[in-house]
Protein backbone atom coordinates (compact mmCIF):
# COMPACT_ATOMS: atom_id res chain seq x y z
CA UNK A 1 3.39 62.30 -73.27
CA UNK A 2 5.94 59.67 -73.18
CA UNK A 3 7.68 58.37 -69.74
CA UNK A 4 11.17 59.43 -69.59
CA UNK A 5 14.54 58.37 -67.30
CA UNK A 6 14.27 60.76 -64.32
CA UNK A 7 17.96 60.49 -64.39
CA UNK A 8 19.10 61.02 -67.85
CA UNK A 9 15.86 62.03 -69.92
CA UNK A 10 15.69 59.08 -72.14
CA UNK A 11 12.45 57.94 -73.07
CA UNK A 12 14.56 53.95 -73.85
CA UNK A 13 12.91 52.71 -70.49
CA UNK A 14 10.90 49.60 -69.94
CA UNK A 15 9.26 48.02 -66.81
CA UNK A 16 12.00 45.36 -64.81
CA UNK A 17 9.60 42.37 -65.64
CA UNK A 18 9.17 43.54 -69.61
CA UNK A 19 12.74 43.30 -70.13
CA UNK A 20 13.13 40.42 -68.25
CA UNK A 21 10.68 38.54 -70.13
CA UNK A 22 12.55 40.03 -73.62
CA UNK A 23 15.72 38.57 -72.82
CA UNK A 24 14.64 34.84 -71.35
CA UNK A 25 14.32 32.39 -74.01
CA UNK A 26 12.83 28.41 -73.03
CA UNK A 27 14.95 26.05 -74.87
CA UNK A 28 14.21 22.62 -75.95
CA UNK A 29 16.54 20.20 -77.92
CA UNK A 30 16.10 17.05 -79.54
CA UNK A 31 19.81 15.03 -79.87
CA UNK A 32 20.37 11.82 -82.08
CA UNK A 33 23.44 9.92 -81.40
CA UNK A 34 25.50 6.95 -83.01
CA UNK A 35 27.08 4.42 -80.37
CA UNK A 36 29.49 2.36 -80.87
CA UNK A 37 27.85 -0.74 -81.80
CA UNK A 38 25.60 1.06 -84.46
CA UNK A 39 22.90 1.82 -82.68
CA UNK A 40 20.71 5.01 -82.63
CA UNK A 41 19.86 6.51 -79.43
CA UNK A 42 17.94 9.80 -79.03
CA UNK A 43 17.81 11.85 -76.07
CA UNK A 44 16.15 15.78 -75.03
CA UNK A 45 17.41 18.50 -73.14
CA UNK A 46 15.23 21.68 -72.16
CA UNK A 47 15.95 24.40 -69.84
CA UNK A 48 16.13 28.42 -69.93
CA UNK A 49 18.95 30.82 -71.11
CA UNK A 50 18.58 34.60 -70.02
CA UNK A 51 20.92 37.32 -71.02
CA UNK A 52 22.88 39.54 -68.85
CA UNK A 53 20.50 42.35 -68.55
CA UNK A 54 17.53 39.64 -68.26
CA UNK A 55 19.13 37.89 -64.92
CA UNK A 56 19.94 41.73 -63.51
CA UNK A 57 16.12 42.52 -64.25
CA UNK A 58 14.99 39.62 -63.17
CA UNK A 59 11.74 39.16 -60.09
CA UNK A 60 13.15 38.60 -56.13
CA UNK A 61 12.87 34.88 -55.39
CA UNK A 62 10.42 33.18 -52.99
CA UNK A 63 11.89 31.80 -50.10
CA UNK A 64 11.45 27.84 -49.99
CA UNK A 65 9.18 26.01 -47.59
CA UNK A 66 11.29 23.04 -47.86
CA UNK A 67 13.71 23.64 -44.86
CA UNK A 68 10.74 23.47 -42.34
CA UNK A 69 8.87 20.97 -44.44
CA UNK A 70 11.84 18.81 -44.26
CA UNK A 71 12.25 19.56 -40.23
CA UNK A 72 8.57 18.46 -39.41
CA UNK A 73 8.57 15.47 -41.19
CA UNK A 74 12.16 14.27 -39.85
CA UNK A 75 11.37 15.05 -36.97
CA UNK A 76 7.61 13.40 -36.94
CA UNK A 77 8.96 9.98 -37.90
CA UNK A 78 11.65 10.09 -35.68
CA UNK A 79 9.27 10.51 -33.11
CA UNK A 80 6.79 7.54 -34.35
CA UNK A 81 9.89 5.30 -34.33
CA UNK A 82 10.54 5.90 -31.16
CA UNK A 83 7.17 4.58 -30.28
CA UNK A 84 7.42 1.76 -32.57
CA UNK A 85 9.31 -2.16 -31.45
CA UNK A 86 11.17 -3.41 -34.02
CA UNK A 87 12.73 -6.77 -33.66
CA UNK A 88 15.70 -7.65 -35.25
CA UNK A 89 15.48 -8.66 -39.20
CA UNK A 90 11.55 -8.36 -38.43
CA UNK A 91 9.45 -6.83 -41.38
CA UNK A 92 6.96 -5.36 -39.24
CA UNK A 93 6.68 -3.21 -36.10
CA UNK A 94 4.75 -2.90 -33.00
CA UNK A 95 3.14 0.37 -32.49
CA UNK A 96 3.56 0.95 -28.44
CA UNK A 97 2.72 4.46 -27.64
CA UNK A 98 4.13 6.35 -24.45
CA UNK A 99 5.66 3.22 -23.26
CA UNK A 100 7.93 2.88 -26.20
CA UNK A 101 8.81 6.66 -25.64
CA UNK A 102 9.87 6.20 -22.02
CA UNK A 103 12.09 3.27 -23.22
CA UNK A 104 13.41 5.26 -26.26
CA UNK A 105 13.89 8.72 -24.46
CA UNK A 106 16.79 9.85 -26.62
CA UNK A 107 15.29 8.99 -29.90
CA UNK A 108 12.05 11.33 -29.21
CA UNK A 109 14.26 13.80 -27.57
CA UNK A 110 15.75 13.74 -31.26
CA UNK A 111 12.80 13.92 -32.68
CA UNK A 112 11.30 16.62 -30.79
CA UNK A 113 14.39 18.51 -31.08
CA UNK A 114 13.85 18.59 -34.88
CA UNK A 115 9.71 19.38 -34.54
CA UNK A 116 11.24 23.07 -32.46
CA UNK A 117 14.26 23.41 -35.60
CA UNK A 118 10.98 23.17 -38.05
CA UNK A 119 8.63 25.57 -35.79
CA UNK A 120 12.16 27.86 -35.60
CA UNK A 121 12.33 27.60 -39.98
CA UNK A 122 8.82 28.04 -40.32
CA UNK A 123 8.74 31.66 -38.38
CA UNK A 124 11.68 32.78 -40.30
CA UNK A 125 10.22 31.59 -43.18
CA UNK A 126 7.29 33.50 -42.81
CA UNK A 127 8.87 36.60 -42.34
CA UNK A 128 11.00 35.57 -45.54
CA UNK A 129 7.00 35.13 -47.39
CA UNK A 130 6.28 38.97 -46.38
CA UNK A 131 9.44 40.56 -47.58
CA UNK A 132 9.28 38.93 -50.26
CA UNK A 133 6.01 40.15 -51.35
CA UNK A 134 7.27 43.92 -50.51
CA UNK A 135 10.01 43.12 -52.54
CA UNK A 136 8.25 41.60 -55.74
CA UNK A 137 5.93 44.74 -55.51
CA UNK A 138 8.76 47.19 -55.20
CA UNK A 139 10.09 44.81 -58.41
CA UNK A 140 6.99 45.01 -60.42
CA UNK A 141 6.91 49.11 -60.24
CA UNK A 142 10.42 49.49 -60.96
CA UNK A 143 11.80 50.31 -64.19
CA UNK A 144 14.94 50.14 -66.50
CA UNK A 145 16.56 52.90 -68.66
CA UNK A 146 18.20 51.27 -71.36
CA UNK A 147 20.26 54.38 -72.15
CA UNK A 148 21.73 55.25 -68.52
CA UNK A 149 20.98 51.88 -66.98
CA UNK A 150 19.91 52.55 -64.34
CA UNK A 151 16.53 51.69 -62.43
CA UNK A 152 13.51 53.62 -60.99
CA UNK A 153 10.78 53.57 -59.23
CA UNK A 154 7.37 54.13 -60.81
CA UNK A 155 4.09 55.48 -58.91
């Protein structure tokens, strides 16, 4: 017995991540050029192309670490300079601990400011990570009726 639309009757339905994959093509080009002066230069280009109906079918995104990443480590070396003396035009530093953080009181304020933004990111970030996985499951048992266009859920 063959599957059929729910909505319209038609039996034209795939899974989201079937016709996805149908209508995504990975391109690669090679390019030779003349320039000016005679000479031949060759170059590549690569990337992917999707159709219409590919991007509409296409799986949830994962939210990006990167944000919070970004925070931490900001935020970490602003900290360490703050405990760092560097003289003037000098090429190295002195590593001076809580002292140097009493003297530069702003600078680790700063930094510690950014270590809370990145602790902030990462929590919403991890509620990001679980609806995203509801959402890529809800994706992957969802499917497309070519004829109607519409989509449904599968059991």
């Amino acid at each position: 017995m063959a599957m059929q639309c729910p909505t319209c009757g038609s039996t034209n339905i795939q899974p989201m991540a079937v016709v996805h994959t149908a209508g995504t093509q990975h391109v690669h080009a090679t390019h030779t050029a003349v320039t000016s002066d005679g000479q031949f230069v060759q170059g590549s280009s690569q990337g992917t192309q999707s159709t219409a109906l590919a991007q509409h079918c296409a799986p949830p995104a994962p939210p990006s670490p990167l944000p919070f990443l970004g925070a931490y480590g900001i935020g970490g070396i602003v900290i360490y300079m703050s405990m760092t003396v560097c003289p003037l035009l000098a090429r190295e530093c002195v590593y001076v601990g809580l002292a140097g953080l009493r003297y530069n009181w702003k600078q680790a304020a700063i930094g510690l400011g950014l270590l809370v933004l990145g602790w902030l990111l990462m929590k919403g970030w991890h509620a990001q990570a679980k609806g995203y996985s509801a959402a890529k499951r809800q994706w992957q048992s969802t499917w497309f009726c070519h004829a109607c266009g519409q989509a449904h859920q599968r059991g």
